[in-house]
ModelCIF file with pLDDT and N, C-alpha, C, O atoms, coordinates in Angstrom:
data_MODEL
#
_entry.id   MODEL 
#
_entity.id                         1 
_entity.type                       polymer 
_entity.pdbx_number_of_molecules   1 
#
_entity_poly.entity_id                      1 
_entity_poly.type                           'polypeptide(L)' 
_entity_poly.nstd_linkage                   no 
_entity_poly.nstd_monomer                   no 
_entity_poly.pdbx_seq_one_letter_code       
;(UNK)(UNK)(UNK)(UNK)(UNK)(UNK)(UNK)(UNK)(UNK)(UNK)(UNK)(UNK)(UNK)(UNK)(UNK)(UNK)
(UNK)(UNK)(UNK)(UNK)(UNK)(UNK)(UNK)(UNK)(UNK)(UNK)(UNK)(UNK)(UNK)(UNK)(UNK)(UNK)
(UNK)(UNK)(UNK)(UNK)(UNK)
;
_entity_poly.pdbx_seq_one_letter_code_can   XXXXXXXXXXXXXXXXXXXXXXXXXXXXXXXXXXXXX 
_entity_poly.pdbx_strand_id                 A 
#
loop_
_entity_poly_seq.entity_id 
_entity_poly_seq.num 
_entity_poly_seq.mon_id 
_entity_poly_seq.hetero 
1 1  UNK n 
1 2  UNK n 
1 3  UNK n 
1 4  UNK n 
1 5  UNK n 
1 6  UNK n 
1 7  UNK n 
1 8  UNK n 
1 9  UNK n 
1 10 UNK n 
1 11 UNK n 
1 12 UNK n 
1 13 UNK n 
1 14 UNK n 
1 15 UNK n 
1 16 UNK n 
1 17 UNK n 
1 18 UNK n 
1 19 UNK n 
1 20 UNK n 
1 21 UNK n 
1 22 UNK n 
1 23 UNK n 
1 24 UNK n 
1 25 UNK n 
1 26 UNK n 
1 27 UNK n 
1 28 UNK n 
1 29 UNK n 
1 30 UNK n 
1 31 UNK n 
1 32 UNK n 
1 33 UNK n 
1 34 UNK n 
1 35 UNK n 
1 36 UNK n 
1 37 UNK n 
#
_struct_asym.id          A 
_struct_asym.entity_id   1 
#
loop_
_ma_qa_metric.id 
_ma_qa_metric.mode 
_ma_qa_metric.name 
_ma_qa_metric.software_group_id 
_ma_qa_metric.type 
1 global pLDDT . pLDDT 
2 local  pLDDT . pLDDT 
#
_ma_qa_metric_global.metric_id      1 
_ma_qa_metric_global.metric_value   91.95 
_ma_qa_metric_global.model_id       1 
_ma_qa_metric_global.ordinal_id     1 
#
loop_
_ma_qa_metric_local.label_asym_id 
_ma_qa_metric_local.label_comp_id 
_ma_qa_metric_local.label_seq_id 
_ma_qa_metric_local.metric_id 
_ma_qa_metric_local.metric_value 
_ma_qa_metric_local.model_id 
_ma_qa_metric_local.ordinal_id 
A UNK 1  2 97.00 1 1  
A UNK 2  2 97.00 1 2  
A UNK 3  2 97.00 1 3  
A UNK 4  2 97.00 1 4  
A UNK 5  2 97.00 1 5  
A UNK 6  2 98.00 1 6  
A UNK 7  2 97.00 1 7  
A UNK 8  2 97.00 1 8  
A UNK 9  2 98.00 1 9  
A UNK 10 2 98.00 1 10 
A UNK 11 2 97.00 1 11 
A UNK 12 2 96.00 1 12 
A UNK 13 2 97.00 1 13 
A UNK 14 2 96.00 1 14 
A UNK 15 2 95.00 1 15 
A UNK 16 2 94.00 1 16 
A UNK 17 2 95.00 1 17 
A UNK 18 2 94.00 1 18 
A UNK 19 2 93.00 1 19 
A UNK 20 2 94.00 1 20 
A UNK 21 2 93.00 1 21 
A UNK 22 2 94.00 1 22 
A UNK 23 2 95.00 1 23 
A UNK 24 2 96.00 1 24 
A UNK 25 2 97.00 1 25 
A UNK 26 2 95.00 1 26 
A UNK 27 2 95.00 1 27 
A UNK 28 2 92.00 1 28 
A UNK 29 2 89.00 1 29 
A UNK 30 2 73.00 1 30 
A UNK 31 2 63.00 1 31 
A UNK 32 2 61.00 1 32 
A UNK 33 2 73.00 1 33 
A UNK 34 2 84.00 1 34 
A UNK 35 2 90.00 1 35 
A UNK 36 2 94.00 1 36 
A UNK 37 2 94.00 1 37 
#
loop_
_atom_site.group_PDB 
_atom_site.id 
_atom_site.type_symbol 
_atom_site.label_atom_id 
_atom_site.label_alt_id 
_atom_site.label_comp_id 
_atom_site.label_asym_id 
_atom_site.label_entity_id 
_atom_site.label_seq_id 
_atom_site.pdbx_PDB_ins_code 
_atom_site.Cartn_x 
_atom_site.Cartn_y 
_atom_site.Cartn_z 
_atom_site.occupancy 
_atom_site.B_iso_or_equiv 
_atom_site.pdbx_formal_charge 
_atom_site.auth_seq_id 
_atom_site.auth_comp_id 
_atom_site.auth_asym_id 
_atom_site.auth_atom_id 
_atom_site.pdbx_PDB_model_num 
ATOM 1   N N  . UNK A 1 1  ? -13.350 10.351 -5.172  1.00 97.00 ? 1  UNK A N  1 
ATOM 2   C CA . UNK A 1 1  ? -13.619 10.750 -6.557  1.00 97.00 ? 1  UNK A CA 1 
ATOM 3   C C  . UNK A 1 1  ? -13.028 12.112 -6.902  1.00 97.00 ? 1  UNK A C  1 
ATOM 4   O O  . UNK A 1 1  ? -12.396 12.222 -7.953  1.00 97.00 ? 1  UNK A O  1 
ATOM 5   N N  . UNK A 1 2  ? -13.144 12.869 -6.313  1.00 97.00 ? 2  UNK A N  1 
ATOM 6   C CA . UNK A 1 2  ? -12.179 14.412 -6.343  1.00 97.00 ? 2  UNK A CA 1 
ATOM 7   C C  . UNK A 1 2  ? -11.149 14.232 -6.878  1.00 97.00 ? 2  UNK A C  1 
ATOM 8   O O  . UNK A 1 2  ? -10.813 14.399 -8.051  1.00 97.00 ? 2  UNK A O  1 
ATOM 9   N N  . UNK A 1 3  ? -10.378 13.725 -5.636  1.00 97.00 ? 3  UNK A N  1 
ATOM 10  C CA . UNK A 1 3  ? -8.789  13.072 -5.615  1.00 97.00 ? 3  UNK A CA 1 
ATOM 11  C C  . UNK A 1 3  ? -8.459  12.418 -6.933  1.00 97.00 ? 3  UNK A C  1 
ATOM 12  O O  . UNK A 1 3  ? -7.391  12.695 -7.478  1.00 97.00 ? 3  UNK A O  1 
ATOM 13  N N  . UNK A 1 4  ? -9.310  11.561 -7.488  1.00 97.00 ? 4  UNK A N  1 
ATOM 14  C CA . UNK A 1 4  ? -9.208  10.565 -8.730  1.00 97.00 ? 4  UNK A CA 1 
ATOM 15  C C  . UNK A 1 4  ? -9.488  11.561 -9.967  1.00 97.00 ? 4  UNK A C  1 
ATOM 16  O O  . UNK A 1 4  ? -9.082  11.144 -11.052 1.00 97.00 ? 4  UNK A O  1 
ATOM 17  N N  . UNK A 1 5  ? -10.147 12.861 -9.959  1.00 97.00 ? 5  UNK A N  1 
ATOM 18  C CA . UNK A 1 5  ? -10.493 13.487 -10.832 1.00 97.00 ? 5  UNK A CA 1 
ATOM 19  C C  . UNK A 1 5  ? -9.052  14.390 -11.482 1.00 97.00 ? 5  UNK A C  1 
ATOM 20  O O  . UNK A 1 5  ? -8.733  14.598 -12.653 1.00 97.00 ? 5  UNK A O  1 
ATOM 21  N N  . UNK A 1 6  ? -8.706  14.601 -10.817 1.00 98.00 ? 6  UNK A N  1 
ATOM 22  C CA . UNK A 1 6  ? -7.161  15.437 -10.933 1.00 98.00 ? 6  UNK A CA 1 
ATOM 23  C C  . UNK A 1 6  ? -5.868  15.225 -11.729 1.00 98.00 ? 6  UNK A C  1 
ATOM 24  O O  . UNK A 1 6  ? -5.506  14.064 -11.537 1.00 98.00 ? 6  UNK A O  1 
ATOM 25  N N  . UNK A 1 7  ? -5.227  15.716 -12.348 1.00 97.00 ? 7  UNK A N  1 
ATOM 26  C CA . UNK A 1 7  ? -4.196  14.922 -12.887 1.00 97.00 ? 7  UNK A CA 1 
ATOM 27  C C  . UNK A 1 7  ? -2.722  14.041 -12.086 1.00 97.00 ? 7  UNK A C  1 
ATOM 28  O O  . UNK A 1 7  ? -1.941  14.571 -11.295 1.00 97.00 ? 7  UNK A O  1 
ATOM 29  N N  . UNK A 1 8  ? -2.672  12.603 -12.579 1.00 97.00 ? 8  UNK A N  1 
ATOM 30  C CA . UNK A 1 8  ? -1.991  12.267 -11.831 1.00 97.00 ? 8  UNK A CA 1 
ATOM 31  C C  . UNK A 1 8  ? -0.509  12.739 -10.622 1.00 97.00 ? 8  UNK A C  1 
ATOM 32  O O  . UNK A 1 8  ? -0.336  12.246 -9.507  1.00 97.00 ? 8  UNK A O  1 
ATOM 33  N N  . UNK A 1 9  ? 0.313   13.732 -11.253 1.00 98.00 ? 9  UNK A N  1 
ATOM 34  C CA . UNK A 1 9  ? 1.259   14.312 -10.297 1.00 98.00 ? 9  UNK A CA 1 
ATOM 35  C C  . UNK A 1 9  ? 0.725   15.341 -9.530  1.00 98.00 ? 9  UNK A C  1 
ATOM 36  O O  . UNK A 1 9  ? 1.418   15.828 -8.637  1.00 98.00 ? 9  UNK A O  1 
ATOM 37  N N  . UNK A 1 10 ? -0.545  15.801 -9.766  1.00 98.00 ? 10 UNK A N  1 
ATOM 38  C CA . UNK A 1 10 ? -1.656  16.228 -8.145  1.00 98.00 ? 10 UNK A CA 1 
ATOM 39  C C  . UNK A 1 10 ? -2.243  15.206 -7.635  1.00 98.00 ? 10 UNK A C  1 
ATOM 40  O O  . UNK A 1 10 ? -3.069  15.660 -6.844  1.00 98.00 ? 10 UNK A O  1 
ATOM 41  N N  . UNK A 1 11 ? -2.286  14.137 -7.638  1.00 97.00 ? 11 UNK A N  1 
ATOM 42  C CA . UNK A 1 11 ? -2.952  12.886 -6.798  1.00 97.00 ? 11 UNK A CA 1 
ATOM 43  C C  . UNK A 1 11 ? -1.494  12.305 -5.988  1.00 97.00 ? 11 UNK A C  1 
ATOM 44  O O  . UNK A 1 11 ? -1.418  11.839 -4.851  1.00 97.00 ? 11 UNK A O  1 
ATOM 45  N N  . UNK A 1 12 ? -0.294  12.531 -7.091  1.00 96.00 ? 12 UNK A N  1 
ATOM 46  C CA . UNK A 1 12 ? 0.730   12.231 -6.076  1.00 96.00 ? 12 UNK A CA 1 
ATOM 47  C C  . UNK A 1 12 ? 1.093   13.142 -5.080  1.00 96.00 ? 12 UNK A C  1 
ATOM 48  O O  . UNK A 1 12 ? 1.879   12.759 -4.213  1.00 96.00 ? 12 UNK A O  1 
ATOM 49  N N  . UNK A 1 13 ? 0.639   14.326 -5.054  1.00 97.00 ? 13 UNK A N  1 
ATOM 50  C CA . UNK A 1 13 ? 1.630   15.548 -4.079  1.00 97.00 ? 13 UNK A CA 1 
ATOM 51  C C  . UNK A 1 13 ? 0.175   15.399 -2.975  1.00 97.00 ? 13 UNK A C  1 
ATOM 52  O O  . UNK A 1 13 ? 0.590   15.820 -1.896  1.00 97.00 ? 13 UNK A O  1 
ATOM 53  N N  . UNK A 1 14 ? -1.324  14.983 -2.805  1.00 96.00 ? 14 UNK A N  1 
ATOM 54  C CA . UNK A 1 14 ? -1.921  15.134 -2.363  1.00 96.00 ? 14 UNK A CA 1 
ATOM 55  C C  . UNK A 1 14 ? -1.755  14.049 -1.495  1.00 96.00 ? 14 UNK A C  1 
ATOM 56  O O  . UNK A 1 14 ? -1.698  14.219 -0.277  1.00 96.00 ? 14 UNK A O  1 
ATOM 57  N N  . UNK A 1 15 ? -1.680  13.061 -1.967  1.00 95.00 ? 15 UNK A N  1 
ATOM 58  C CA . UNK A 1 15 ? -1.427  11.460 -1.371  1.00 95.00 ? 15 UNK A CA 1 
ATOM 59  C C  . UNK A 1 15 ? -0.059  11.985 -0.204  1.00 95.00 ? 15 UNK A C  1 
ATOM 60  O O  . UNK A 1 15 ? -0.112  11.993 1.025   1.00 95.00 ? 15 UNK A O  1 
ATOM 61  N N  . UNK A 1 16 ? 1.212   12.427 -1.187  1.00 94.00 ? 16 UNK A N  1 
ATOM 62  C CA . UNK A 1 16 ? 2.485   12.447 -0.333  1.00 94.00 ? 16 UNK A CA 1 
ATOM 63  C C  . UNK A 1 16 ? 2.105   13.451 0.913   1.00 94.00 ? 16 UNK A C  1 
ATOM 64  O O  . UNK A 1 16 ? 2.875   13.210 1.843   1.00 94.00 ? 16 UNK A O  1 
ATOM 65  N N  . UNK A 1 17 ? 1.414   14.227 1.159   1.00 95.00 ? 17 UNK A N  1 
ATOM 66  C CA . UNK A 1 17 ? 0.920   15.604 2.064   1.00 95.00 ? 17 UNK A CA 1 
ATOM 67  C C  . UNK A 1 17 ? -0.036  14.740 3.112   1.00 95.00 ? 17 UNK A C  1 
ATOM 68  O O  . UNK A 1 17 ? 0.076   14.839 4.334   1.00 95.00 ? 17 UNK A O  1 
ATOM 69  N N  . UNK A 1 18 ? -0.753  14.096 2.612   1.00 94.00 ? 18 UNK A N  1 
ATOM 70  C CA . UNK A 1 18 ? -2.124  13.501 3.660   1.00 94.00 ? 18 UNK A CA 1 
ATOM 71  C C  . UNK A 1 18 ? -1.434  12.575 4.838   1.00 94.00 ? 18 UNK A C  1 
ATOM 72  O O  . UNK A 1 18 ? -0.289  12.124 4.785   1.00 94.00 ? 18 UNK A O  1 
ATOM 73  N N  . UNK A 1 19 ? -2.139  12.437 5.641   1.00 93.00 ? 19 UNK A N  1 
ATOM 74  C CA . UNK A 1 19 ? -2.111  11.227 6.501   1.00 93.00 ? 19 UNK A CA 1 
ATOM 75  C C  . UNK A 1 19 ? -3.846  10.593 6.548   1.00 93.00 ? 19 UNK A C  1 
ATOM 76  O O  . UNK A 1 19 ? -4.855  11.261 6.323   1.00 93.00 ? 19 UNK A O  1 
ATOM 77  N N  . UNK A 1 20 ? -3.779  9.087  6.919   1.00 94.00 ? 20 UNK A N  1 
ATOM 78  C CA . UNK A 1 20 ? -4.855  8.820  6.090   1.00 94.00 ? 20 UNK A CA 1 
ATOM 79  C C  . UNK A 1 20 ? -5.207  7.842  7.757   1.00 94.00 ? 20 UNK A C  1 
ATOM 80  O O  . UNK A 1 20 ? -4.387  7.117  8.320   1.00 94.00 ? 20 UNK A O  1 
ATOM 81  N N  . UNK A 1 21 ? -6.569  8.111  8.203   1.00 93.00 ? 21 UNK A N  1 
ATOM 82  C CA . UNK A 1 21 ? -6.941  7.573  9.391   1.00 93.00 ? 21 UNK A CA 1 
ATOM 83  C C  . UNK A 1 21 ? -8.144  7.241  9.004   1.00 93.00 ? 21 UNK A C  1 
ATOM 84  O O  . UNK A 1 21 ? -8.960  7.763  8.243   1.00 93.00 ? 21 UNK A O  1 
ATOM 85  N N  . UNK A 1 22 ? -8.127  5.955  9.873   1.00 94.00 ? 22 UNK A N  1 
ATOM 86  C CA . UNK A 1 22 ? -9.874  5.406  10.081  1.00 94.00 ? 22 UNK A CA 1 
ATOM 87  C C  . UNK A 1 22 ? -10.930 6.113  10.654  1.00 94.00 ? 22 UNK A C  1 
ATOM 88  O O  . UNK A 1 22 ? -10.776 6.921  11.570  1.00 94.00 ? 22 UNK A O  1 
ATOM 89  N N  . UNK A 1 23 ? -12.330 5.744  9.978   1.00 95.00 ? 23 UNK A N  1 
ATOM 90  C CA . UNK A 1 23 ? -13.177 6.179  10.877  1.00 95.00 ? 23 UNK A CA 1 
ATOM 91  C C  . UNK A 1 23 ? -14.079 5.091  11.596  1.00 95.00 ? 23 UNK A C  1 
ATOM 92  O O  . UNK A 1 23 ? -14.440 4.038  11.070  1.00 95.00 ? 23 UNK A O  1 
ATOM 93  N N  . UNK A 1 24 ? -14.443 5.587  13.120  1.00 96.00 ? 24 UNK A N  1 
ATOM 94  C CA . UNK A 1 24 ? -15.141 4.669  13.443  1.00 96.00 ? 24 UNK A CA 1 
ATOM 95  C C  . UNK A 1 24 ? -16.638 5.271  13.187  1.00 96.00 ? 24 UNK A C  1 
ATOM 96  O O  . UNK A 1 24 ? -16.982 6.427  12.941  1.00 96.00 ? 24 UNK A O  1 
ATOM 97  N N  . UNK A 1 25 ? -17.324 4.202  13.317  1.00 97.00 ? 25 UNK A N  1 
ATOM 98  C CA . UNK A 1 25 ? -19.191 4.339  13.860  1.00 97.00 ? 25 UNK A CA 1 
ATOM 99  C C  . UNK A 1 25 ? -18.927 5.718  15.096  1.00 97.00 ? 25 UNK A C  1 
ATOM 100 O O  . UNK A 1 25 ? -18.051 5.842  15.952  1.00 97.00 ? 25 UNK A O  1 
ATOM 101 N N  . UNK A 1 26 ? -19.776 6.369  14.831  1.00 95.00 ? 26 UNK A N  1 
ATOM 102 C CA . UNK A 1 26 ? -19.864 7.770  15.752  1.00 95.00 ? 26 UNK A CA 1 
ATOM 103 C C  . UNK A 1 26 ? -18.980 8.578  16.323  1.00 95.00 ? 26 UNK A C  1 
ATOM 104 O O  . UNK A 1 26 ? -19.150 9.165  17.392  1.00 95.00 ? 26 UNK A O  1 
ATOM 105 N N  . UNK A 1 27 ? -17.888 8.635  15.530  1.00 95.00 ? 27 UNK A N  1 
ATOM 106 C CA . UNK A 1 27 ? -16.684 9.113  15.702  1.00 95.00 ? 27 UNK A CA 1 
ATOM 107 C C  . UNK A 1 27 ? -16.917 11.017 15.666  1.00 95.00 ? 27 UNK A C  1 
ATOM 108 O O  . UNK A 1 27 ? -17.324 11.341 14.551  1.00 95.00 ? 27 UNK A O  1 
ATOM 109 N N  . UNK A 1 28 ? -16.799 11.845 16.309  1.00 92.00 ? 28 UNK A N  1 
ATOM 110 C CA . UNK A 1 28 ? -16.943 12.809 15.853  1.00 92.00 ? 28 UNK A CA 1 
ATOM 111 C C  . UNK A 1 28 ? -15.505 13.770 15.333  1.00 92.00 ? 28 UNK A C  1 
ATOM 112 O O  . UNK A 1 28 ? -14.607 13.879 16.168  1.00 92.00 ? 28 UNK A O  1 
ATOM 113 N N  . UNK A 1 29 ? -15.319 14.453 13.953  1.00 89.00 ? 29 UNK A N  1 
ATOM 114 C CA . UNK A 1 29 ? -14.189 14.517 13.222  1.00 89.00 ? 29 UNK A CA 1 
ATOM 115 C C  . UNK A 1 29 ? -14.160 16.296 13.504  1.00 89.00 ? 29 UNK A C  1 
ATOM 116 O O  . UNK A 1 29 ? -15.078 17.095 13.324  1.00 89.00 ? 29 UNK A O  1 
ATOM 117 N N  . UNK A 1 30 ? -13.020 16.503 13.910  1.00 73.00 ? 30 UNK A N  1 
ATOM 118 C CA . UNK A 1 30 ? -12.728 17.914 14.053  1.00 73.00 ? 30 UNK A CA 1 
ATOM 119 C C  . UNK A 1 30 ? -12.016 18.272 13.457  1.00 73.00 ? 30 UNK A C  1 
ATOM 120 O O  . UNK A 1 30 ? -10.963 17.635 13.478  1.00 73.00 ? 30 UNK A O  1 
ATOM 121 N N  . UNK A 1 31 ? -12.086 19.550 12.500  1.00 63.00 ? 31 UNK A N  1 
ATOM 122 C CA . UNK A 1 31 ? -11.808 20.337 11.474  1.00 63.00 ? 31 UNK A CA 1 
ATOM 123 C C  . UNK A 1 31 ? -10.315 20.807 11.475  1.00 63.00 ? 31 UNK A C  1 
ATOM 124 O O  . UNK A 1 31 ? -10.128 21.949 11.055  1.00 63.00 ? 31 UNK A O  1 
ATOM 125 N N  . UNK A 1 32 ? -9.080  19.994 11.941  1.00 61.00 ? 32 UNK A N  1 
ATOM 126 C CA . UNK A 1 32 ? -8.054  20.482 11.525  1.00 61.00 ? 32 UNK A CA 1 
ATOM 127 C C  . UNK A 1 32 ? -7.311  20.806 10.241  1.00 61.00 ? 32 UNK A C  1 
ATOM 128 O O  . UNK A 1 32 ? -6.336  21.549 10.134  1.00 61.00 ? 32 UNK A O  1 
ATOM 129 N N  . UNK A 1 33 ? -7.961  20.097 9.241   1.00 73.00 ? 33 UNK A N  1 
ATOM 130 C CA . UNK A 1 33 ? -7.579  20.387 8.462   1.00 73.00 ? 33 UNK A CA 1 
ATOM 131 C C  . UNK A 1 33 ? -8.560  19.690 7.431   1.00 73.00 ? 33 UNK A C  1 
ATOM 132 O O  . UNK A 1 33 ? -9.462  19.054 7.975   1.00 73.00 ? 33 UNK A O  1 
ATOM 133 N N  . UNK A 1 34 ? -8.557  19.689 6.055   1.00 84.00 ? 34 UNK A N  1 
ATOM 134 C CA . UNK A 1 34 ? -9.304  19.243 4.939   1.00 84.00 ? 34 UNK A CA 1 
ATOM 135 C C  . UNK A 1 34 ? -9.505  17.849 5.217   1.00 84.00 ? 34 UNK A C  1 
ATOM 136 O O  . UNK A 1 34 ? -8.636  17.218 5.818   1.00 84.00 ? 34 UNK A O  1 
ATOM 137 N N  . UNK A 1 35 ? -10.484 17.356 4.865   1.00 90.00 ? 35 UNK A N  1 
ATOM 138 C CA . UNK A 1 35 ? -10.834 15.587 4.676   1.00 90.00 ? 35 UNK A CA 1 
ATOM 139 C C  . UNK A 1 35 ? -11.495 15.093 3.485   1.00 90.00 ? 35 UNK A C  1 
ATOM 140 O O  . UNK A 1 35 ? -12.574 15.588 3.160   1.00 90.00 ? 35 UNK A O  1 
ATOM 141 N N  . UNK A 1 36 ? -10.947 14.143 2.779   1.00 94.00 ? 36 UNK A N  1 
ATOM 142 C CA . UNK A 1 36 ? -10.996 13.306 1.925   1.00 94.00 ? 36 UNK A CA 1 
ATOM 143 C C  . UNK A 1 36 ? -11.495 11.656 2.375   1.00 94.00 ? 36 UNK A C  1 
ATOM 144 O O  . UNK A 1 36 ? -10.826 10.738 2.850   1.00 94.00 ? 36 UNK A O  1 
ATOM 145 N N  . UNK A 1 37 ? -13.161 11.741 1.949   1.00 94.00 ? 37 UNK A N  1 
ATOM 146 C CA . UNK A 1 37 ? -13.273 10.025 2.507   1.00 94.00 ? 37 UNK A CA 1 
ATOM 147 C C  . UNK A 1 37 ? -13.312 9.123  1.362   1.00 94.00 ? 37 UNK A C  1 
ATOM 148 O O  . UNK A 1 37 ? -13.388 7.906  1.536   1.00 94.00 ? 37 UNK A O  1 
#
């Protein structure tokens, strides 16, 4: 919802920048960088 809040050519430069990984059940996520779920 963030991401969706923004104007579209910031949803594109955010999208083109990310890499986008699964999460599992009890996965624990370490802070390299910002996360978007």
């Amino acid at each position: 919802k963030v991401i969706q809040s923004v104007r579209p050519d910031a949803v594109r430069f955010l999208e083109s920048r990310s890499i986008v990984r699964r999460l599992t059940q009890g996965q624990t996520l370490y802070q390299e960088a910002e996360q978007f779920t």
